[in-house]
Protein backbone atom coordinates (compact mmCIF):
# COMPACT_ATOMS: atom_id res chain seq x y z
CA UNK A 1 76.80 52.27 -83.51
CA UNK A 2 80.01 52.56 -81.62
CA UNK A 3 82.24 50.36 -83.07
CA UNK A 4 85.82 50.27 -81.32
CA UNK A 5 88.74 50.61 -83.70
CA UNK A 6 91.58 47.98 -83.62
CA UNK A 7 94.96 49.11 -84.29
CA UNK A 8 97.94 47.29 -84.69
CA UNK A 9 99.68 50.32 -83.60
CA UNK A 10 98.68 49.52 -80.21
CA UNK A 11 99.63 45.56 -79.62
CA UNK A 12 103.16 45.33 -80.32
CA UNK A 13 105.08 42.04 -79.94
CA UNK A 14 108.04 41.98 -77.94
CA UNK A 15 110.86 42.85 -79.07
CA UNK A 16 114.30 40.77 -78.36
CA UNK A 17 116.91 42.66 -76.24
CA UNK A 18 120.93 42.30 -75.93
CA UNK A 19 121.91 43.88 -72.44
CA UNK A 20 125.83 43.30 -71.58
CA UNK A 21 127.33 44.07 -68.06
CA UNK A 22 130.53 44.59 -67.01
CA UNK A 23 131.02 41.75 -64.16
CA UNK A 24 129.11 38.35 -63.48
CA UNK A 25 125.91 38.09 -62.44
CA UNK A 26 124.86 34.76 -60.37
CA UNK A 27 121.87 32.43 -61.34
CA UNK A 28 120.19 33.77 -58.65
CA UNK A 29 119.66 37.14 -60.17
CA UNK A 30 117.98 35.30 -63.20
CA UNK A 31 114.27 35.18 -61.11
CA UNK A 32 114.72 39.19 -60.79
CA UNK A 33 115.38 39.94 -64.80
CA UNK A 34 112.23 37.56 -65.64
CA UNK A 35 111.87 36.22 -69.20
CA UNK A 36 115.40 37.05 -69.88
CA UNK A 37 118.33 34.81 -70.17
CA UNK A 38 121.42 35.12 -68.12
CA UNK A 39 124.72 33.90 -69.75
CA UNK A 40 128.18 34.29 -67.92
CA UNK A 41 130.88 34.79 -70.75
CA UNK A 42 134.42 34.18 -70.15
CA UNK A 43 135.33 37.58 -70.74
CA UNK A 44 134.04 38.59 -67.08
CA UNK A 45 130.98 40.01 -68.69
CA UNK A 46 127.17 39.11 -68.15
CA UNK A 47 124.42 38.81 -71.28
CA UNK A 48 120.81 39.61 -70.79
CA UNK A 49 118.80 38.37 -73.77
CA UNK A 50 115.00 37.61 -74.06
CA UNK A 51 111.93 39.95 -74.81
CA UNK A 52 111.07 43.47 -73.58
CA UNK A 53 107.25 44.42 -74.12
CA UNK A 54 107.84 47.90 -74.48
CA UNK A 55 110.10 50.90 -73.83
CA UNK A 56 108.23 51.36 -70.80
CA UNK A 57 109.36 47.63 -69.56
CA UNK A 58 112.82 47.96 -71.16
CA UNK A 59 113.44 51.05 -68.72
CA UNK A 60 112.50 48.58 -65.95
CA UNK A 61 115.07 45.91 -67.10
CA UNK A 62 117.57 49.37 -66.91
CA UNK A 63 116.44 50.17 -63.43
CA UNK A 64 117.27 46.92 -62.04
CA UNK A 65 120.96 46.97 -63.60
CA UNK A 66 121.35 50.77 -62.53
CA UNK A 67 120.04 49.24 -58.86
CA UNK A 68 122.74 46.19 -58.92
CA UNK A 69 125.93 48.94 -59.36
CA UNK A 70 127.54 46.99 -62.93
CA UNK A 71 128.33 49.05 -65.64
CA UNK A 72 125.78 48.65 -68.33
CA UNK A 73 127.93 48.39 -71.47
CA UNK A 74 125.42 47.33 -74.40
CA UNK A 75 121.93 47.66 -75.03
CA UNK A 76 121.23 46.32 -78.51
CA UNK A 77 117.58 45.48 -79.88
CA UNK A 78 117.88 42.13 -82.22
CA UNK A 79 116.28 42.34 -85.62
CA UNK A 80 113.80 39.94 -86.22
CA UNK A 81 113.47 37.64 -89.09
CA UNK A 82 110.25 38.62 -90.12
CA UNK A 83 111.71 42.41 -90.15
CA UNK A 84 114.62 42.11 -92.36
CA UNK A 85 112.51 39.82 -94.70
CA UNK A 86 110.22 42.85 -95.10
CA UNK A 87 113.32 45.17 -95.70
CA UNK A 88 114.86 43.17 -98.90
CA UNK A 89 114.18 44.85 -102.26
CA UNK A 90 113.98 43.36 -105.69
């Protein structure tokens, strides 16, 4: 009888990342940060958004923008709907 336990603890879903550069990034870079977008702002900045697995993968995503030389100016983790649903009180 060796039942294996199941824990939610253990499979997280991804959660959606903000990253903002200083300086533009081109398409071509968009391969290297895969799953996340790549948006060019008018402000001279770059936007990474998409889903990060975990903190180990989100360290990766940091690695890569240490690597390129652009000041990393925001790293912002996105609330998701189902989270602030569960955070209203009556």
């Amino acid at each position: 009888m060796s039942a294996t336990p199941t824990s939610t603890a253990d499979h997280h879903e991804p959660e959606l990342y903000q990253i903002r550069l200083k300086g533009h990034l081109d398409d071509r870079w968009a391969a290297w940060f895969e799953g996340l977008t790549l948006t060019r702002e008018d402000n001279g900045e770059t936007l990474l958004t998409g889903p990060v697995v975990d903190q180990a993968a989100l360290h990766g995503v940091l690695r890569k923008v240490r690597d390129l030389g652009l000041p990393l100016l925001l790293v912002n983790r996105v609330r998701s709907r189902q989270t602030d649903a569960s955070e209203v009180k009556d």
